[in-house]
Protein backbone atom coordinates (compact mmCIF):
# COMPACT_ATOMS: atom_id res chain seq x y z
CA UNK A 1 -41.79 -75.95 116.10
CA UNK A 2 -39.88 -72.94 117.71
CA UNK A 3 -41.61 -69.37 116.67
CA UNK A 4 -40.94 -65.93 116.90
CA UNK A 5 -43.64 -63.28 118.32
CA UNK A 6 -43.68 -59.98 116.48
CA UNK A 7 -46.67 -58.24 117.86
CA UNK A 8 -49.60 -60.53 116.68
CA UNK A 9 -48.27 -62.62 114.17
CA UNK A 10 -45.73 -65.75 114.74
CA UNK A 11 -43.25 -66.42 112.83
CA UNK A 12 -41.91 -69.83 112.55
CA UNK A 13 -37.45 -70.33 112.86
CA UNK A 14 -38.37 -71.69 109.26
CA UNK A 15 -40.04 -68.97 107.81
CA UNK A 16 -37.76 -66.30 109.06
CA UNK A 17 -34.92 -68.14 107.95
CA UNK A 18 -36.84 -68.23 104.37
CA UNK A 19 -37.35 -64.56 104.89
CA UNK A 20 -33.93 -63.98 105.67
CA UNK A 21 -32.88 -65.63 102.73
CA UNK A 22 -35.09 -63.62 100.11
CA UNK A 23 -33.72 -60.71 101.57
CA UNK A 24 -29.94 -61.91 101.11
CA UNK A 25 -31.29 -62.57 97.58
CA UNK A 26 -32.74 -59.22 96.76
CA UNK A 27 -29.61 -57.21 97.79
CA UNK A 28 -28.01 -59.54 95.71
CA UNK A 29 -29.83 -58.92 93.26
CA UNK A 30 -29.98 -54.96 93.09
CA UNK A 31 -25.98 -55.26 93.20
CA UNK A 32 -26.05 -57.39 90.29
CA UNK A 33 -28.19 -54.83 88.34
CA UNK A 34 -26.52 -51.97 89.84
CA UNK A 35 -23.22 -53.23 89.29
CA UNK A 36 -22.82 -55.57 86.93
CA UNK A 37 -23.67 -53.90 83.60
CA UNK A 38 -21.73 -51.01 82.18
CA UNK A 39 -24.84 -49.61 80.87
CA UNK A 40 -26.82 -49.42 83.87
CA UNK A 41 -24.04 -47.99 85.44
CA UNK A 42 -23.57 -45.57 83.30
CA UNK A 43 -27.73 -44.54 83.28
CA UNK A 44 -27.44 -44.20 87.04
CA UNK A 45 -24.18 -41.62 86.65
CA UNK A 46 -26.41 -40.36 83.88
CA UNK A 47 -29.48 -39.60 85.39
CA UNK A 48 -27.10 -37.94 89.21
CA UNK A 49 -27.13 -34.89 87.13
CA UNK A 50 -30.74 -34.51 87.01
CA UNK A 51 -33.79 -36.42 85.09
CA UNK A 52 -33.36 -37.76 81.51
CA UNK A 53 -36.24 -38.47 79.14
CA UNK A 54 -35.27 -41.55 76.60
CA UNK A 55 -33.81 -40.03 73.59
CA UNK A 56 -31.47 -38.04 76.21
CA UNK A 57 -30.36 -41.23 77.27
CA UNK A 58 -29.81 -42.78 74.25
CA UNK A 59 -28.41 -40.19 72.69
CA UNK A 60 -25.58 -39.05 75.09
CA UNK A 61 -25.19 -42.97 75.99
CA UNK A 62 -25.18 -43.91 72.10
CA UNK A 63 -27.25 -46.96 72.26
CA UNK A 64 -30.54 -47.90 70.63
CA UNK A 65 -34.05 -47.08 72.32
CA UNK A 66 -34.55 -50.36 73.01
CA UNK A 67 -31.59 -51.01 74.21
CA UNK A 68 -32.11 -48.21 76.86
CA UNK A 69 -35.83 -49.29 77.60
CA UNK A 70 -34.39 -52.90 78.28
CA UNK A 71 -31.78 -51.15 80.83
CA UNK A 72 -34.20 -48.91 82.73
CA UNK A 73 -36.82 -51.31 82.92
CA UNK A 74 -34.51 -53.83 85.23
CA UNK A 75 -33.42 -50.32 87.35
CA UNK A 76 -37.31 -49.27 87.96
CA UNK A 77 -37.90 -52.88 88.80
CA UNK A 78 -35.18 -52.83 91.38
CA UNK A 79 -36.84 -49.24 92.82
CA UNK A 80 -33.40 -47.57 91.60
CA UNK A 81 -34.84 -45.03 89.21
CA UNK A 82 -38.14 -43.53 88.29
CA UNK A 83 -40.12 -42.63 85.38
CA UNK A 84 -42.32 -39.24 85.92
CA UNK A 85 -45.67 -38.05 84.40
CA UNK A 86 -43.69 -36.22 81.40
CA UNK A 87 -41.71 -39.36 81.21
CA UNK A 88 -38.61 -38.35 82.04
CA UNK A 89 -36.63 -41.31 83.88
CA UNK A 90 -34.77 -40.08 87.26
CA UNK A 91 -33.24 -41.64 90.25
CA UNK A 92 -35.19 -42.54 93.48
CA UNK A 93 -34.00 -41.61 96.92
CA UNK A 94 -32.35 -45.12 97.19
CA UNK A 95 -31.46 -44.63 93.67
CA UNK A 96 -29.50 -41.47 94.62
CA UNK A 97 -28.03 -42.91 97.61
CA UNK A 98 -26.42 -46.16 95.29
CA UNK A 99 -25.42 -43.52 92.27
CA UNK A 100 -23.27 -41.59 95.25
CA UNK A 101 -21.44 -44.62 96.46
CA UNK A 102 -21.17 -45.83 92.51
CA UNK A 103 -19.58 -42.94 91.63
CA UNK A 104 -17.02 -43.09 94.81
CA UNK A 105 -16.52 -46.75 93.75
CA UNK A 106 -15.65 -45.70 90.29
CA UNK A 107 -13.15 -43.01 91.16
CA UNK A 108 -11.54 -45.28 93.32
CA UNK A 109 -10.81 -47.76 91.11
CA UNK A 110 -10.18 -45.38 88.34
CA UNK A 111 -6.80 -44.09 90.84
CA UNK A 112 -6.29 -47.17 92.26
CA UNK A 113 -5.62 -48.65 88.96
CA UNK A 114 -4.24 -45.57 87.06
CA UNK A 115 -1.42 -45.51 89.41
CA UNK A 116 -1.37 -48.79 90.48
CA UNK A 117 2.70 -49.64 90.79
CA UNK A 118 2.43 -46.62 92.87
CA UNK A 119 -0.05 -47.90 95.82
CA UNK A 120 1.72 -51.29 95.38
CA UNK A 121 5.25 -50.78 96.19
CA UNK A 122 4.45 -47.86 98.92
CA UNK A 123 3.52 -48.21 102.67
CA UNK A 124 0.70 -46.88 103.01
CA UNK A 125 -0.08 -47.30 106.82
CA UNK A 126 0.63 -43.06 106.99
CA UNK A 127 -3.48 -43.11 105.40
CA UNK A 128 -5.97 -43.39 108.09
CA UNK A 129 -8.54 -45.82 107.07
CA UNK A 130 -11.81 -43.14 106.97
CA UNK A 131 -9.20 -41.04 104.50
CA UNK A 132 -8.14 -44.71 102.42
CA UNK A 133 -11.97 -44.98 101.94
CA UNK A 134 -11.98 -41.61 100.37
CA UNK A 135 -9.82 -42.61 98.22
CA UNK A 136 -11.84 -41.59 94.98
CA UNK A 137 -11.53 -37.94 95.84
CA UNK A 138 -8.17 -38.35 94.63
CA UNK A 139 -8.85 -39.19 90.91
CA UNK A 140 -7.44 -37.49 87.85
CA UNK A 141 -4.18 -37.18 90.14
CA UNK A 142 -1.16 -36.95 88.57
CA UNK A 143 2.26 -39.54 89.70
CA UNK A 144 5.43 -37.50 89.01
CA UNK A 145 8.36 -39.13 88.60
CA UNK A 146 11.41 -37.08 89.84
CA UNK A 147 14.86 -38.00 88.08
CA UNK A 148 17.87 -37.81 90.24
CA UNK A 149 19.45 -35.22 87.54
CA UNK A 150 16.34 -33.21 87.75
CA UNK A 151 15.82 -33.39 91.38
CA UNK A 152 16.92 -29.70 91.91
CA UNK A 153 14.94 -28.58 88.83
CA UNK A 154 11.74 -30.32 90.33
CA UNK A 155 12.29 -29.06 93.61
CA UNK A 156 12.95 -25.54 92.92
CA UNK A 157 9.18 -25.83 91.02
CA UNK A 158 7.95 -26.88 93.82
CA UNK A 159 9.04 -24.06 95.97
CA UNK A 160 7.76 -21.64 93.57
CA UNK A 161 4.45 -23.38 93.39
CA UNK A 162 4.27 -22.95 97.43
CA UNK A 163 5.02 -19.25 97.17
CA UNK A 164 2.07 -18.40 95.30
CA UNK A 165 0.06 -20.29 97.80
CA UNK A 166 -2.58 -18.25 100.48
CA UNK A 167 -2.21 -21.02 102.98
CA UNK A 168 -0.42 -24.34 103.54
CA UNK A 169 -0.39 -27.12 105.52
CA UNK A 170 2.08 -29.53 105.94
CA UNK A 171 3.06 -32.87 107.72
CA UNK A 172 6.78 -34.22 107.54
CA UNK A 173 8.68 -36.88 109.32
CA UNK A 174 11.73 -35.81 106.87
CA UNK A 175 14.15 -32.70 107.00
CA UNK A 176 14.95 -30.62 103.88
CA UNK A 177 17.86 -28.04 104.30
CA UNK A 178 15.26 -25.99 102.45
CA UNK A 179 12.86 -26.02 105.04
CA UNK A 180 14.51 -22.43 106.58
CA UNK A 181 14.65 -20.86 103.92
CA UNK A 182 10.91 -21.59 102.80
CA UNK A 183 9.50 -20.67 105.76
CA UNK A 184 11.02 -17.41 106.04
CA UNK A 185 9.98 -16.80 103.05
CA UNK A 186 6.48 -17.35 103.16
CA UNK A 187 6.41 -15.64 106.73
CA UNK A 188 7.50 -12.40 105.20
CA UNK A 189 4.45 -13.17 102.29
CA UNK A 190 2.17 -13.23 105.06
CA UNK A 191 1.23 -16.84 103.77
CA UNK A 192 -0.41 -18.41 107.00
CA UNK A 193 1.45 -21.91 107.36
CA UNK A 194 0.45 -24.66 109.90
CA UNK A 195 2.69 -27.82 109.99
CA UNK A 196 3.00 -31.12 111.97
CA UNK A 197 6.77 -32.51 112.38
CA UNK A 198 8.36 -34.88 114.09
CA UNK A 199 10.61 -34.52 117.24
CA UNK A 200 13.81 -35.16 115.14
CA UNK A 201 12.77 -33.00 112.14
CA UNK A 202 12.10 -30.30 114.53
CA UNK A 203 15.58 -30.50 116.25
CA UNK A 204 17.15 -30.42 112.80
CA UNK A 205 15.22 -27.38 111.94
CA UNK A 206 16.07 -25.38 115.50
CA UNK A 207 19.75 -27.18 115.00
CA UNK A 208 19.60 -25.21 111.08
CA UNK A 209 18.24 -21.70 112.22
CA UNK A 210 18.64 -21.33 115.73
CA UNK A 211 15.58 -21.18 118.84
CA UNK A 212 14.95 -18.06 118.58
CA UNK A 213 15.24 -17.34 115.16
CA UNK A 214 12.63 -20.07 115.24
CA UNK A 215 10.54 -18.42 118.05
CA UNK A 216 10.27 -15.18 116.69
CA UNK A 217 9.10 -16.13 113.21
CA UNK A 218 6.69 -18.31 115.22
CA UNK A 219 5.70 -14.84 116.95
CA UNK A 220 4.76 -13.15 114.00
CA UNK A 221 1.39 -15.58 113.67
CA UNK A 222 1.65 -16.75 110.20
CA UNK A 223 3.61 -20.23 111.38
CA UNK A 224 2.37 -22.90 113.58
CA UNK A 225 3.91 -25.41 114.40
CA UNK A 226 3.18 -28.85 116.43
CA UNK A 227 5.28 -31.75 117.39
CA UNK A 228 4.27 -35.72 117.23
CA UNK A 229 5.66 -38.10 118.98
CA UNK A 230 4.50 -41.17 116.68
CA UNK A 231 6.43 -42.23 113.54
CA UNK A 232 4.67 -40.45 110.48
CA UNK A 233 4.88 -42.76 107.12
CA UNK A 234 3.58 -39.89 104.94
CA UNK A 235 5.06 -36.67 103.71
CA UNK A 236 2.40 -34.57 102.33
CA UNK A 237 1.53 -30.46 101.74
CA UNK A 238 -1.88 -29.30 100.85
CA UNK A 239 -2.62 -25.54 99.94
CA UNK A 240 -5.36 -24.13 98.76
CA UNK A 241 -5.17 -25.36 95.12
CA UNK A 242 -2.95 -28.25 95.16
CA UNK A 243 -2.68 -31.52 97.25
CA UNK A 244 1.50 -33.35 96.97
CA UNK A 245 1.53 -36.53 98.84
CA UNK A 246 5.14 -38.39 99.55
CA UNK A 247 5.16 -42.22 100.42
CA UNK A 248 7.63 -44.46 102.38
CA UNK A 249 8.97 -47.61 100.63
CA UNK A 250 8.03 -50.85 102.55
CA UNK A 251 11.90 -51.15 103.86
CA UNK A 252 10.82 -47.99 105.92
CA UNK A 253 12.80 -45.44 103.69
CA UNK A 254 11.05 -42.43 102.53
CA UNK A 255 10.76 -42.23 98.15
CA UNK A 256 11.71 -39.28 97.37
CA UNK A 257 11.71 -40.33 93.64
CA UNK A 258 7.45 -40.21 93.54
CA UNK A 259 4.99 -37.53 94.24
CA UNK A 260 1.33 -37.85 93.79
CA UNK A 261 -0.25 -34.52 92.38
CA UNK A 262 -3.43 -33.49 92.31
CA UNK A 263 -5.35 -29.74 92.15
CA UNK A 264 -8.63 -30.64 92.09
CA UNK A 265 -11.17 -28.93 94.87
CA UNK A 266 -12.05 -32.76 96.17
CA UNK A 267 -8.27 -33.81 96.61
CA UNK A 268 -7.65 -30.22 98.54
CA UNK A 269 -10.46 -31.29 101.23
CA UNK A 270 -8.79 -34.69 101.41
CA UNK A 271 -5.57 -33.53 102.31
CA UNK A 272 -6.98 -30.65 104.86
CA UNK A 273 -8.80 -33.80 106.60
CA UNK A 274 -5.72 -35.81 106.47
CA UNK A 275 -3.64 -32.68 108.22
CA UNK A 276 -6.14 -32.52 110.65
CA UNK A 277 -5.57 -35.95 111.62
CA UNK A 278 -2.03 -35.79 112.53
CA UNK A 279 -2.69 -32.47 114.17
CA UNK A 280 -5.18 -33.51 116.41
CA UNK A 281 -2.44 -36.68 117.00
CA UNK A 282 0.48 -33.88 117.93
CA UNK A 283 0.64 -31.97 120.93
CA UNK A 284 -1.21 -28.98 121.19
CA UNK A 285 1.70 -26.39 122.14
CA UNK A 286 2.73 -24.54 119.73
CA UNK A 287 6.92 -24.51 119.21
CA UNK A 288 7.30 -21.55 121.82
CA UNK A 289 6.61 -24.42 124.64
CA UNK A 290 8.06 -27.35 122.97
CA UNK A 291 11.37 -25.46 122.87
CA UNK A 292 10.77 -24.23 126.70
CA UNK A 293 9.54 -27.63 127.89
């Protein structure tokens, strides 16, 4: 019979197959406890927030003691929580570790599905997969619908929400006659604004306000701006309190009926990391030597 030598010992093909196999069956089965009960889940998102003794848990979990006992017996036996001296239950290092991603998981699904038509009928190839995996950070974001009566109404909100801003950054592959206007604007508030447009939104914006208009707002330091070659299939602004993402239809036209909202702290860092994406994609000159090159 074939073996295997691991220092001293051999190990048979069969027995590390065997091995192999009561491993598969142990993650399986710390998923299934992990996972698969509401309860336990909600003990492990419990017990992130620090150590719980019993009555803690089944009070703010509003289940019976034994009940609770039955639940954090299977977790210690899986190594996922911890009961101290003062017997107060808590999570384990691997614990920890599984109560992270189970929270991540949770908030995912919880956007995914809250806004689900939304996701479905959008392309959503402008999301870079290590940003569609943080999806969670965008729960408790709001969908707002824009109605093509109330378009102006919703837009001029929207410009009056970006004046009260201290920074922005923006990436668009669509022009807005606005676009002038609003950066003026926020140059003269001394609002520092960094954006990533395409070639052709670019042109339409030099085409709008003239070169060196352009140029010398550019020269006053509070707007940068860089050029990208690549088709961009998101719209999106992110400021220091608010996160507004824009979506292209799967025919390839941008919706400009939808806009997902969200203020929270988590959604802010999600959109700075999905700016600095398509700025490290652009070219590094600034619009001074785009418009001399």
């Amino acid at each position: 019979m074939a073996t295997i030598i691991e220092g001293e010992e051999e190990i048979s093909v069969r027995d590390r197959s065997v091995i192999k196999g009561q491993k598969g069956q142990n993650i399986q089965n710390s998923i299934r406890i992990a996972v698969c009960s509401e309860l336990r889940r909600r003990i492990i998102i419990a017990l992130r927030e620090g150590k719980r003794a019993l009555s803690e848990l089944r009070d703010s979990l509003g289940v019976s003691s034994t009940t609770a006992i039955h639940a954090l017996r299977e977790l210690e036996k899986e190594n996922i929580i911890f009961q101290d001296e003062s017997r107060r239950y808590g999570l384990t290092r691997i614990g920890y570790v599984i109560g992270l991603k189970l929270s991540d998981f949770i908030d995912a699904v919880e956007v995914l599905k809250k806004h689900e038509d939304f996701w479905l009928t959008h392309d959503l190839s402008g999301i870079p997969p290590h940003l569609l995996e943080k999806i969670g950070w965008l729960s408790n974001s709001n969908v707002v619908k824009i109605d093509a009566l109330d378009i102006i109404k919703t837009h001029t909100t929207y410009i009056r929400t970006l004046k009260t801003a201290k920074w922005i950054k923006g990436v668009s592959p669509i022009f807005s006659p606005d676009y002038p206007r609003i950066f003026e604007d926020l140059i003269t508030k001394h609002t520092f604004t960094q954006l990533v447009l395409t070639e052709s939104v670019l042109k339409k914006v030099i085409d709008t306000v003239g070169l060196e208009n352009l140029k010398y707002q550019v020269s006053k330091g509070y707007l940068e701006i860089f050029v990208i070659e690549e088709e961009v299939k998101v719209a999106f602004t992110v400021t220091n309190f608010f996160l507004s993402i824009g979506l292209f239809k799967p025919d390839g036209v941008y919706d400009t009926t939808l806009d997902l909202i969200n203020t929270e702290e988590r959604a802010v860092r999600w959109g700075i990391e999905l700016f600095e994406y398509y700025q490290k994609k652009a070219k590094e000159n600034d619009i001074s030597n785009f418009c001399n090159g």
